[in-house]
N, C-alpha and C. Protein backbone atom coordinates (compact mmCIF):
# COMPACT_ATOMS: atom_id res chain seq x y z
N UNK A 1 1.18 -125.10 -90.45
CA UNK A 1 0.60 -125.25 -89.15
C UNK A 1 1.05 -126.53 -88.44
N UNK A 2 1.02 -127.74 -89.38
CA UNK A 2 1.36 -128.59 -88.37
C UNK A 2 3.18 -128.71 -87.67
N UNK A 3 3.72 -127.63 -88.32
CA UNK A 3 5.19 -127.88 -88.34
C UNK A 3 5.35 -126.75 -86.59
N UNK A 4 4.62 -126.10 -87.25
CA UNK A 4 4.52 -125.13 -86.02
C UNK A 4 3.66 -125.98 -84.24
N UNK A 5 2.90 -126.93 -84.90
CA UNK A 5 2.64 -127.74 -83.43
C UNK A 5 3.18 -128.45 -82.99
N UNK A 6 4.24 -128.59 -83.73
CA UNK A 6 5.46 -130.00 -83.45
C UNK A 6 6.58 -129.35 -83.02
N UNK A 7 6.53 -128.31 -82.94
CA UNK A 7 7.65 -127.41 -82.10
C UNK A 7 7.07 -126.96 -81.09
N UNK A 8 6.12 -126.59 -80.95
CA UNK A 8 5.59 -126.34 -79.63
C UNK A 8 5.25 -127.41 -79.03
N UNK A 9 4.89 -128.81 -79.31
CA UNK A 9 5.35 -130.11 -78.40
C UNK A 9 6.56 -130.50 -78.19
N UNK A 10 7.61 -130.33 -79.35
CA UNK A 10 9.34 -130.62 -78.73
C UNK A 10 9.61 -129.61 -77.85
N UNK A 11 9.26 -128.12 -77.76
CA UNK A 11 9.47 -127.29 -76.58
C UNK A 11 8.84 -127.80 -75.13
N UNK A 12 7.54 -127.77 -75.07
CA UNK A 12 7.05 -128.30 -73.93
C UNK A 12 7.88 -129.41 -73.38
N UNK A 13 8.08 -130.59 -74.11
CA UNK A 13 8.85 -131.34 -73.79
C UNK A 13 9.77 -131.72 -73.17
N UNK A 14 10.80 -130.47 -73.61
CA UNK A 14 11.78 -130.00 -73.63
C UNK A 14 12.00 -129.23 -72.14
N UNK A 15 11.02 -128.43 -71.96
CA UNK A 15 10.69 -127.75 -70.78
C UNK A 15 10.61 -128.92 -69.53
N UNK A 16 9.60 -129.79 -69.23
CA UNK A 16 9.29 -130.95 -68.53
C UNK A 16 10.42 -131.38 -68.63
N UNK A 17 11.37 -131.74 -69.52
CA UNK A 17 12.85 -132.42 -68.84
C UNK A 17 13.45 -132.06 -68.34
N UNK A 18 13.45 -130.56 -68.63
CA UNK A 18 14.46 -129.63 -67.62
C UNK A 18 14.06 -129.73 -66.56
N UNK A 19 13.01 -129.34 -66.07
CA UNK A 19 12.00 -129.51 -65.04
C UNK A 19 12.71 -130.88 -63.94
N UNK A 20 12.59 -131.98 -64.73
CA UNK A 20 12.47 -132.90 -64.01
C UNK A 20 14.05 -133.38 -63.39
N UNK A 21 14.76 -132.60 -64.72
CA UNK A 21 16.25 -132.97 -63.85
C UNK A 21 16.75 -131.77 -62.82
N UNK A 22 16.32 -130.59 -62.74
CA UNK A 22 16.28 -129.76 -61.72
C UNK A 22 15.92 -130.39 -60.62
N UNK A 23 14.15 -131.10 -60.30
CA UNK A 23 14.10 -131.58 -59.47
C UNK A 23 14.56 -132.64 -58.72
N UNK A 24 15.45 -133.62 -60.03
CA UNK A 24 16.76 -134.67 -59.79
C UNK A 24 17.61 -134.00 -58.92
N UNK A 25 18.28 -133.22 -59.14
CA UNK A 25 19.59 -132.73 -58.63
C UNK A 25 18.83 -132.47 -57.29
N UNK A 26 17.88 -131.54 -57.53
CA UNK A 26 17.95 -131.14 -55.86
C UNK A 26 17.42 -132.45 -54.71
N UNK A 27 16.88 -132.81 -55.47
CA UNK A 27 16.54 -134.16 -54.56
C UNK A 27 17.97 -134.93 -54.24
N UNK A 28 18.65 -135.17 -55.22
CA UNK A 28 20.19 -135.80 -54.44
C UNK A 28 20.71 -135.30 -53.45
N UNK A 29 21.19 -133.59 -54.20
CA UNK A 29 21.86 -132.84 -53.03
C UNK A 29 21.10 -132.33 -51.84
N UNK A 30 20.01 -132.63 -51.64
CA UNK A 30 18.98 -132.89 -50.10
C UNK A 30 19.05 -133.85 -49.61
N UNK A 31 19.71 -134.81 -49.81
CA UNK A 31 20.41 -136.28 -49.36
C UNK A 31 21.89 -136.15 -48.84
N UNK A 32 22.43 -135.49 -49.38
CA UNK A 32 23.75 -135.33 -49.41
C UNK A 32 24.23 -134.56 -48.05
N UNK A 33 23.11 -133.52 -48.32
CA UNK A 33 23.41 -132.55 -47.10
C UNK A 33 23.19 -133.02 -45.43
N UNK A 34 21.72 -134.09 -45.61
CA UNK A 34 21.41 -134.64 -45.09
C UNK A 34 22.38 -135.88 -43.76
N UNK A 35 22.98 -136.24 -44.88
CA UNK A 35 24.29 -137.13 -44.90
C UNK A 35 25.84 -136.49 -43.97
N UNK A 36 25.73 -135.15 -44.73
CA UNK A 36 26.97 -134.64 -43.97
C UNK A 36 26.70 -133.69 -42.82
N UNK A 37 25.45 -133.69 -42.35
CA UNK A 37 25.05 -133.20 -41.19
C UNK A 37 24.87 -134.46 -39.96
N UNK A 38 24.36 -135.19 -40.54
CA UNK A 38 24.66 -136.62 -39.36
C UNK A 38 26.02 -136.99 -38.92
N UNK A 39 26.63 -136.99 -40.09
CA UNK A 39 28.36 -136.85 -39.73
C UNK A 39 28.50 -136.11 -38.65
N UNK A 40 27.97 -135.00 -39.14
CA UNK A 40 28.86 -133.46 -38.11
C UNK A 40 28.10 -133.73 -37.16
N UNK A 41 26.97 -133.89 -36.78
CA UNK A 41 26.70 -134.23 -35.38
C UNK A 41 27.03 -135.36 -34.45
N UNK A 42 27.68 -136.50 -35.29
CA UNK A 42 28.19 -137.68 -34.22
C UNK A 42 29.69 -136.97 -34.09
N UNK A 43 30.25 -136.32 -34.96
CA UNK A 43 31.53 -135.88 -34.39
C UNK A 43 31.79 -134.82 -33.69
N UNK A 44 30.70 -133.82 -33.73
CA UNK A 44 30.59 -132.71 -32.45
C UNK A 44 30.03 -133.45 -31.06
N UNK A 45 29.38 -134.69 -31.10
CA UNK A 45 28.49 -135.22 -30.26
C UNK A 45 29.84 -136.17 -29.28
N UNK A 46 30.69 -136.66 -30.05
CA UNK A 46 32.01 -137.31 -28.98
C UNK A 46 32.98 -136.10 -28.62
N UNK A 47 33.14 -135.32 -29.61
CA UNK A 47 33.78 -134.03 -28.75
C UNK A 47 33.47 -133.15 -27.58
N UNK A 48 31.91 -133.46 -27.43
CA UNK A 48 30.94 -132.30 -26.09
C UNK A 48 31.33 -133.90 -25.63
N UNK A 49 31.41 -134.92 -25.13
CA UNK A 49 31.53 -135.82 -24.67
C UNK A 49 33.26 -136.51 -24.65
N UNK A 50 33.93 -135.70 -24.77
CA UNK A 50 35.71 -135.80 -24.40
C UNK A 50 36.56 -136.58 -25.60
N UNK A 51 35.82 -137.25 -26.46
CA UNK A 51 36.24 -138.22 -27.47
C UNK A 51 37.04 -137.56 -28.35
N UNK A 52 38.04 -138.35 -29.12
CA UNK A 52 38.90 -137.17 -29.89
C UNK A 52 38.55 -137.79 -31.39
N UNK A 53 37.28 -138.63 -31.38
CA UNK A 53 37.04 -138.92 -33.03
C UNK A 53 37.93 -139.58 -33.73
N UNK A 54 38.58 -140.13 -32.95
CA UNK A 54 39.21 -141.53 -33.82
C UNK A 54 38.96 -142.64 -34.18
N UNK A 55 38.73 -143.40 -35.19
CA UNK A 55 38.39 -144.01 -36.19
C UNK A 55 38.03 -145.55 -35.47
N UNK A 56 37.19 -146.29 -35.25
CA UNK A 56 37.16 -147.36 -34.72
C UNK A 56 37.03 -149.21 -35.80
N UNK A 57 36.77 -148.62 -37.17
CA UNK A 57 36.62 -149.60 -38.32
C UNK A 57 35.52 -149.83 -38.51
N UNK A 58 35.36 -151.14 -38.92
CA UNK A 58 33.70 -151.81 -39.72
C UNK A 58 32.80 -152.03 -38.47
N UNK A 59 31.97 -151.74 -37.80
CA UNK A 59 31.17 -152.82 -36.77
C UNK A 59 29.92 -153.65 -37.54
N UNK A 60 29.57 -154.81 -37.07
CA UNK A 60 28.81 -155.56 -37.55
C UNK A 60 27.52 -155.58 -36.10
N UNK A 61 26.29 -155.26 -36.18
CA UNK A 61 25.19 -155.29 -35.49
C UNK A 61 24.85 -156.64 -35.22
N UNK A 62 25.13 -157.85 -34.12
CA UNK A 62 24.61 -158.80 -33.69
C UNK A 62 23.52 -159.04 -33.74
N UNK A 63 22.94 -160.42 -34.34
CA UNK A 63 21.56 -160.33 -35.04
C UNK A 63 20.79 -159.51 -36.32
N UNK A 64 21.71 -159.34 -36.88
CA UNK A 64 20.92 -158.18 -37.59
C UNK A 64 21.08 -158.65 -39.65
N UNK A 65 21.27 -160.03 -39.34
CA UNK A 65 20.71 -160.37 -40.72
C UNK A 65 19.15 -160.21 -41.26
N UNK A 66 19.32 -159.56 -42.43
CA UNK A 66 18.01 -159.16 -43.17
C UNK A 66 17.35 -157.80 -42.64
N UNK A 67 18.10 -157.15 -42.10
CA UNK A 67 17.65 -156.16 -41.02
C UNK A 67 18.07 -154.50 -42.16
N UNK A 68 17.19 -153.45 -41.92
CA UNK A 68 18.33 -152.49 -42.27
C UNK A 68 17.98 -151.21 -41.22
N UNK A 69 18.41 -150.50 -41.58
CA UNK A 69 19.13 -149.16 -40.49
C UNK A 69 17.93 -147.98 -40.66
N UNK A 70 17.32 -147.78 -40.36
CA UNK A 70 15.48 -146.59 -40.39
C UNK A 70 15.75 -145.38 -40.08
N UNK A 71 16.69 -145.38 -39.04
CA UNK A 71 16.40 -144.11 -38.12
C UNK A 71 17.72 -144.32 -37.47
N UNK A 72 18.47 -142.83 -37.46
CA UNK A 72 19.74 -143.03 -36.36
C UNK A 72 19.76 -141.51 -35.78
N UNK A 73 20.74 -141.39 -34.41
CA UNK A 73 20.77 -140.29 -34.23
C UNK A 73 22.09 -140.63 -33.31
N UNK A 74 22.70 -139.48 -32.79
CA UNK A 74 23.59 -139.49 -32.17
C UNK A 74 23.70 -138.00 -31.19
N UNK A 75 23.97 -138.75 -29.48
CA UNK A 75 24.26 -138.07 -28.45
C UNK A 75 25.21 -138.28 -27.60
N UNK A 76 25.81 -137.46 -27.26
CA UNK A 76 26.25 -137.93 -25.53
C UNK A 76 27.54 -139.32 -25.98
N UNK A 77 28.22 -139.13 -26.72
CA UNK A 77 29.29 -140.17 -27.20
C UNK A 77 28.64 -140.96 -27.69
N UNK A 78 26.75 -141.53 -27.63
CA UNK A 78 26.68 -142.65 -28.16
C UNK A 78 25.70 -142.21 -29.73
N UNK A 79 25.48 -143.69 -30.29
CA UNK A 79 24.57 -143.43 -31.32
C UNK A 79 23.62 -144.27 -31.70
N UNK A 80 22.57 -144.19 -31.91
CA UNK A 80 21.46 -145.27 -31.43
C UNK A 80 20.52 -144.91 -33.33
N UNK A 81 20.95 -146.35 -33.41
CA UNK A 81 19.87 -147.27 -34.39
C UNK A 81 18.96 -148.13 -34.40
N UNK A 82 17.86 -147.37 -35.06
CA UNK A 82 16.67 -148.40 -34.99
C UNK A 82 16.66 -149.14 -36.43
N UNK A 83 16.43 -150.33 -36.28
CA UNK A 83 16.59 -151.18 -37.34
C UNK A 83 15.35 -151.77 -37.57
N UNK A 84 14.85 -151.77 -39.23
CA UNK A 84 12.67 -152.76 -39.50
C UNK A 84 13.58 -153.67 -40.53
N UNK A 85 12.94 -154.47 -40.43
CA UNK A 85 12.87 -155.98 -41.64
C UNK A 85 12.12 -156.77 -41.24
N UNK A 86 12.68 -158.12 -41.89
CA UNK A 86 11.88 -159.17 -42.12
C UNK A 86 12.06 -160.40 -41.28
N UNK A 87 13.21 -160.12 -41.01
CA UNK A 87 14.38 -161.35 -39.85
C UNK A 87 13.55 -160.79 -38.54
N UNK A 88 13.78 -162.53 -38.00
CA UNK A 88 12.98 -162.29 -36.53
C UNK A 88 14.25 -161.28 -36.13
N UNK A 89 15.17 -160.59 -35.55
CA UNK A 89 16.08 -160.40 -34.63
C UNK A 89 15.89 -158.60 -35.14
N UNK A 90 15.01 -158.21 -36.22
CA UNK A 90 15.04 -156.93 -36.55
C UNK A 90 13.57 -155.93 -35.65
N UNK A 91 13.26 -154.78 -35.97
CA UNK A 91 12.69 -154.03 -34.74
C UNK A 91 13.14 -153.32 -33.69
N UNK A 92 14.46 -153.50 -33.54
CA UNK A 92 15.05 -152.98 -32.26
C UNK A 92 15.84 -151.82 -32.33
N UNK A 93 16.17 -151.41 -31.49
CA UNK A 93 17.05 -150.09 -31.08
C UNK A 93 18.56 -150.79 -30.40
N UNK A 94 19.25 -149.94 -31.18
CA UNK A 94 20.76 -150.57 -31.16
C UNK A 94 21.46 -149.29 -30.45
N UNK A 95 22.18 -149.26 -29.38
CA UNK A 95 22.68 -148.54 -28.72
C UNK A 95 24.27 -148.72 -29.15
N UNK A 96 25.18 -147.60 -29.72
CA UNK A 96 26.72 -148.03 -29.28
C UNK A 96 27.47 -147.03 -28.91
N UNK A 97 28.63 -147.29 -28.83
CA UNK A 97 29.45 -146.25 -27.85
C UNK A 97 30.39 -145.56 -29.47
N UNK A 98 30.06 -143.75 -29.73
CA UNK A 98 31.34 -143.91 -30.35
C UNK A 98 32.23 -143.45 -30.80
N UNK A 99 32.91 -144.14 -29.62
CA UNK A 99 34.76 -143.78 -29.42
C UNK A 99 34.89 -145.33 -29.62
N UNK A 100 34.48 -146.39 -29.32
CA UNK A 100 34.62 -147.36 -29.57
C UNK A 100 34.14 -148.56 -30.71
N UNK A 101 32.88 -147.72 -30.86
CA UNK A 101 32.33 -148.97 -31.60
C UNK A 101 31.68 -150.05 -31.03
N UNK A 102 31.49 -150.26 -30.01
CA UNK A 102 30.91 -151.61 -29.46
C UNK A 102 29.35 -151.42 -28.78
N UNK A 103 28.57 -152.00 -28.64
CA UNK A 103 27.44 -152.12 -28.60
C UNK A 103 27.19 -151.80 -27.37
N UNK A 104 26.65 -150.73 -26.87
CA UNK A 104 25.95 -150.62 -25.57
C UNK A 104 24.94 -151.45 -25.02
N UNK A 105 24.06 -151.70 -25.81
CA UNK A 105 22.79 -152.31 -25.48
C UNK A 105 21.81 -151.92 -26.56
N UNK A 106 20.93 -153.12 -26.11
CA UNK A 106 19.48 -153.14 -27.65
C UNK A 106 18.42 -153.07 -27.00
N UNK A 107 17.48 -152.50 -27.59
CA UNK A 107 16.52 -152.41 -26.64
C UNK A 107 15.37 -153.33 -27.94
N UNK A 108 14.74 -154.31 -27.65
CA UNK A 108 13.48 -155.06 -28.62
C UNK A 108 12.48 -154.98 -27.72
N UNK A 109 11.51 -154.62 -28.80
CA UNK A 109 10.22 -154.30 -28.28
C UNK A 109 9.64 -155.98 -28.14
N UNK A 110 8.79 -155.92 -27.47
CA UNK A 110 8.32 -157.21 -26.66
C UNK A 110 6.66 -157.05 -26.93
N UNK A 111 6.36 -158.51 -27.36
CA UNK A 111 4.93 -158.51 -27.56
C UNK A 111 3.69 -158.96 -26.37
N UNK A 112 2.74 -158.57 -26.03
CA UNK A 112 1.79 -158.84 -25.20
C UNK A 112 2.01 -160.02 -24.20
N UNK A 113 2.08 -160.44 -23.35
CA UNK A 113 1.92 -161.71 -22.68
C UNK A 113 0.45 -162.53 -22.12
C-alpha cells in the first residue's frame, strides 16, 4: 500500500508539472505574438501614411533616465509612448515620427496650480 501511494503522488506531481509548463509556453508565445503584431502595425501604419519603412537606428528618449516604456501604439506615420518611473522627467507621452525617428513632441502631465 504504501508503494502504491507514492506513485500516485509522483503521478500527480508529475501531472502539475506538465500543467505548469504548458501554461509556460503559452504564456511566452502570448508575448511573442503580441510583439509581432505591434511590429506589423507600425509598419502597415507608415505605409497607409506613404513611408517606405526604412530603418532609422537606435533613438534615445530625451529625459528619460530611470524611465521605462508602459504603453505604445502606433498611427498615422507616428508612434506614441507613454513612459512611468521614478525620475522626475518620467510620466509623459512621447510622440515620434516613424520614417524618421525624431521626436515629435511630449506631452507631461502637469500638477494643480
Amino acid at each position: 500500500m504504501p508503494a502504491l501511494k507514492a506513485v500516485v503522488i509522483v503521478m500527480g506531481l508529475l501531472i502539475l508539472s506538465g500543467i505548469a509548463v504548458i501554461a509556460f509556453t503559452i504564456v511566452n508565445r502570448s508575448g511573442e505574438v503580441a510583439e509581432e503584431k505591434l511590429v506589423e502595425r507600425i509598419v502597415e501604419s507608415d505605409q497607409a501614411a506613404g513611408g517606405d519603412t526604412m530603418a532609422f537606428g537606435a533613438v534615445r528618449l530625451e529625459g528619460s533616465e530611470g524611465c521605462r516604456i508602459v504603453e505604445s501604439a502606433a498611427d498615422n506615420g507616428r508612434l506614441i509612448l507613454r513612459t512611468e518611473g521614478a525620475g522626475a522627467a518620467c510620466g509623459r507621452v512621447h510622440v515620434l515620427d516613424l520614417k524618421t525617428g525624431k521626436t515629435l513632441g511630449t506631452i507631461e502631465a502637469g500638477g494643480a496650480n
